[in-house]
Protein backbone atom coordinates (compact mmCIF):
# COMPACT_ATOMS: atom_id res chain seq x y z
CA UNK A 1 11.63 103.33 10.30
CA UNK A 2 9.50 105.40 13.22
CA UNK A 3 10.20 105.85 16.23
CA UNK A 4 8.73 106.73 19.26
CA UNK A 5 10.53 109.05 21.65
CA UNK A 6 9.49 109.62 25.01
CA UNK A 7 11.05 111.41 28.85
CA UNK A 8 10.15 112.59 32.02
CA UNK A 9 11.21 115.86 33.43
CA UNK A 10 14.16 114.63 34.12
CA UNK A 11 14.99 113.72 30.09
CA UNK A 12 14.39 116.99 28.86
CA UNK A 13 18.32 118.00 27.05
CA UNK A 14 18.91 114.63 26.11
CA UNK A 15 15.51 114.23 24.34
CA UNK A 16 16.18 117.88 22.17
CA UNK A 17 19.37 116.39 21.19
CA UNK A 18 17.63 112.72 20.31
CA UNK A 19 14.86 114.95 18.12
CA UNK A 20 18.03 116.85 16.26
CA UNK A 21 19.56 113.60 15.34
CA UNK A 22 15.98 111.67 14.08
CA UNK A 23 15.52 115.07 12.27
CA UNK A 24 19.10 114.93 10.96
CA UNK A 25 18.71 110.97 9.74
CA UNK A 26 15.34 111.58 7.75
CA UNK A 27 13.54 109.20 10.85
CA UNK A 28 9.90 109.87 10.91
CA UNK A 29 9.25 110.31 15.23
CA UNK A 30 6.66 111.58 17.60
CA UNK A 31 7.83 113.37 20.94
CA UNK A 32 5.72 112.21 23.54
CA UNK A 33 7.83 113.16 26.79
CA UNK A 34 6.33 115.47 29.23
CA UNK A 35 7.50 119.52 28.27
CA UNK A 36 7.85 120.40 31.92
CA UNK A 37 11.04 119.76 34.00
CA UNK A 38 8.23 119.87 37.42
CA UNK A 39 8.40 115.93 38.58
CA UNK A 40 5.96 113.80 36.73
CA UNK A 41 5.53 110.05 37.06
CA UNK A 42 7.85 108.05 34.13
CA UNK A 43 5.32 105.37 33.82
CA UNK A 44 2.74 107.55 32.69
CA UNK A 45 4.76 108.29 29.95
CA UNK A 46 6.53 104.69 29.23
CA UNK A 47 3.52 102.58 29.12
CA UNK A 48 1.78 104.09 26.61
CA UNK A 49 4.75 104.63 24.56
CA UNK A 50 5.77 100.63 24.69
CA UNK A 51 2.37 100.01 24.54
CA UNK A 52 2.69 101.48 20.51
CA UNK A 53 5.30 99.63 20.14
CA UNK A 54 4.07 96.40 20.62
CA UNK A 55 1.27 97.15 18.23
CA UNK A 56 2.96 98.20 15.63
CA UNK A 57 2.35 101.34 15.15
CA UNK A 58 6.05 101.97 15.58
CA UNK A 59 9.53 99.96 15.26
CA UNK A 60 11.39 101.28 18.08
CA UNK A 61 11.43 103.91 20.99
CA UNK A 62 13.95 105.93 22.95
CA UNK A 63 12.85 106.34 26.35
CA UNK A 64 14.69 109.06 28.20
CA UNK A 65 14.82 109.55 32.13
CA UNK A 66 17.57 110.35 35.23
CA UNK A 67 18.77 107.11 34.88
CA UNK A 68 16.94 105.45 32.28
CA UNK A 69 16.50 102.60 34.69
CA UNK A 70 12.61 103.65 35.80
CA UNK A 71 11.91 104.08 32.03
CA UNK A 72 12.94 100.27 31.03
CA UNK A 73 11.60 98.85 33.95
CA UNK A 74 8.38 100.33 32.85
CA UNK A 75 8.72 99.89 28.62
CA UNK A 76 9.81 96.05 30.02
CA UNK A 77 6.28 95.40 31.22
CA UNK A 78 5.23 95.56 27.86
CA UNK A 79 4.55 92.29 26.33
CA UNK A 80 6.71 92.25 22.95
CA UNK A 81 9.17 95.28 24.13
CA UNK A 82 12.76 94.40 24.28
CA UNK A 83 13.88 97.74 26.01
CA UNK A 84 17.78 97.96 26.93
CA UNK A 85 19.11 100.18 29.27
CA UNK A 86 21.94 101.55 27.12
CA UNK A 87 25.01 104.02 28.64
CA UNK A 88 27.92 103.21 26.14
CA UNK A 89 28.31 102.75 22.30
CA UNK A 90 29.45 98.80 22.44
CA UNK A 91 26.03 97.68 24.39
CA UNK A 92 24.05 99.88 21.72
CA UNK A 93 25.46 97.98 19.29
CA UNK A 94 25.64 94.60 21.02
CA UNK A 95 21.62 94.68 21.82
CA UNK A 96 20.39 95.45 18.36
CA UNK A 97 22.81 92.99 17.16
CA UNK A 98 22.10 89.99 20.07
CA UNK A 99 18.95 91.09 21.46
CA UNK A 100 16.94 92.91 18.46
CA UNK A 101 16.07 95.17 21.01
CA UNK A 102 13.48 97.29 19.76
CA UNK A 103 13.33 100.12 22.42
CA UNK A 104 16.17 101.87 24.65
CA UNK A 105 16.30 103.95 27.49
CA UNK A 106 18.80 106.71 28.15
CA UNK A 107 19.75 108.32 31.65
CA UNK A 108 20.41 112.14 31.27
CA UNK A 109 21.75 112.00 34.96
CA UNK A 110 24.23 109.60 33.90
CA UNK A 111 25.47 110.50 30.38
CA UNK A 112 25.74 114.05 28.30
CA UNK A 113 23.97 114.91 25.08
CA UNK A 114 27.18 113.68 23.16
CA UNK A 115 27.34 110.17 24.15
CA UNK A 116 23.16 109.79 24.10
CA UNK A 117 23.18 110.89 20.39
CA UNK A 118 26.38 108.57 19.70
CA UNK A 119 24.42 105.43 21.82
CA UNK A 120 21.22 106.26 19.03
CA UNK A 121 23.27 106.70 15.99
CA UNK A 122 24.39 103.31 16.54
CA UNK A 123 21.55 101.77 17.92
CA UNK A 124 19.40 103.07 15.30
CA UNK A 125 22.04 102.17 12.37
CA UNK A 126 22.68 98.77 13.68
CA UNK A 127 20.46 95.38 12.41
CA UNK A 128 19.67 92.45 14.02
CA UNK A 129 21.93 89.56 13.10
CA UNK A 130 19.37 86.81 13.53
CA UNK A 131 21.02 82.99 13.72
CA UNK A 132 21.28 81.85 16.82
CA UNK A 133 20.09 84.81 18.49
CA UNK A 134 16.79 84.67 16.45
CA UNK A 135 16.63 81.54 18.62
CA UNK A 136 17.16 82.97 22.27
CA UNK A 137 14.48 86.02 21.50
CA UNK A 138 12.56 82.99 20.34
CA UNK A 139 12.47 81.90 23.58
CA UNK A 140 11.21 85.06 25.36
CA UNK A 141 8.36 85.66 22.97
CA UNK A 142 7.48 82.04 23.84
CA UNK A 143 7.82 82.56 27.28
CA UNK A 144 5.77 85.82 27.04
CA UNK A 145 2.65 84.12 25.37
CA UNK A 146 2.47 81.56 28.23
């Protein structure tokens, strides 16, 4: 697997502790959130990021801001991102499993460097259990390529 982490200035604690863990797991990643914690723009960093994603070059991506919410509004634009705006373990688990998301975000605002590196553990650990939810993402990739 590789993985694509990214942050604004605002993602900066919760994005060390998201490197540790990748580092920890054996997960091949590339860091590339801002290294300043002056205000930058979250798309600049998101769009390019999902933008990898959907090619290929990488299976998923962590996006990290204040809320996480700017970050998967942004990765969302991304035709072929499934980007879930993740604050608790169960919904980790729950959109790999039902969605086969293939991107989160995290809110540093909103959670601590604990919880964000238990919400990736299991995100990252978790597969896709296809059936009738290979169906329903079925649906949105053929709604996408309208």
């Amino acid at each position: 697997m590789k993985v694509i982490i990214t942050g604004d200035h605002a993602g900066m604690t919760i994005r060390n502790e998201i490197k540790a863990l990748l580092e920890e797991k054996g997960i091949d990643y590339e860091d590339t959130g801002c290294s300043c914690e002056t205000s930058v723009d979250y798309p600049d960093y998101a769009l390019p990021a999902a933008e990898r994603i959907a090619s290929g070059e990488f299976d998923r991506g962590i996006f990290i801001c204040g809320t996480g919410i700017g970050m998967s509004i942004a990765a969302n634009k991304v035709k072929g991102v499934r980007c879930a705006l993740t604050h608790d373990v169960y919904s980790a688990k729950l959109t790999r499993q039902h969605n086969d998301s293939n991107a989160i975000a995290l809110g540093e605002r909103v959670i601590g460097p604990g919880l964000a590196r238990e919400i990736a553990e299991v995100w990252l650990d978790t597969a896709f259990d296809g059936g009738r939810h290979a169906n329903r993402i079925g649906k949105i990739t053929t709604y996408e390529d309208q």
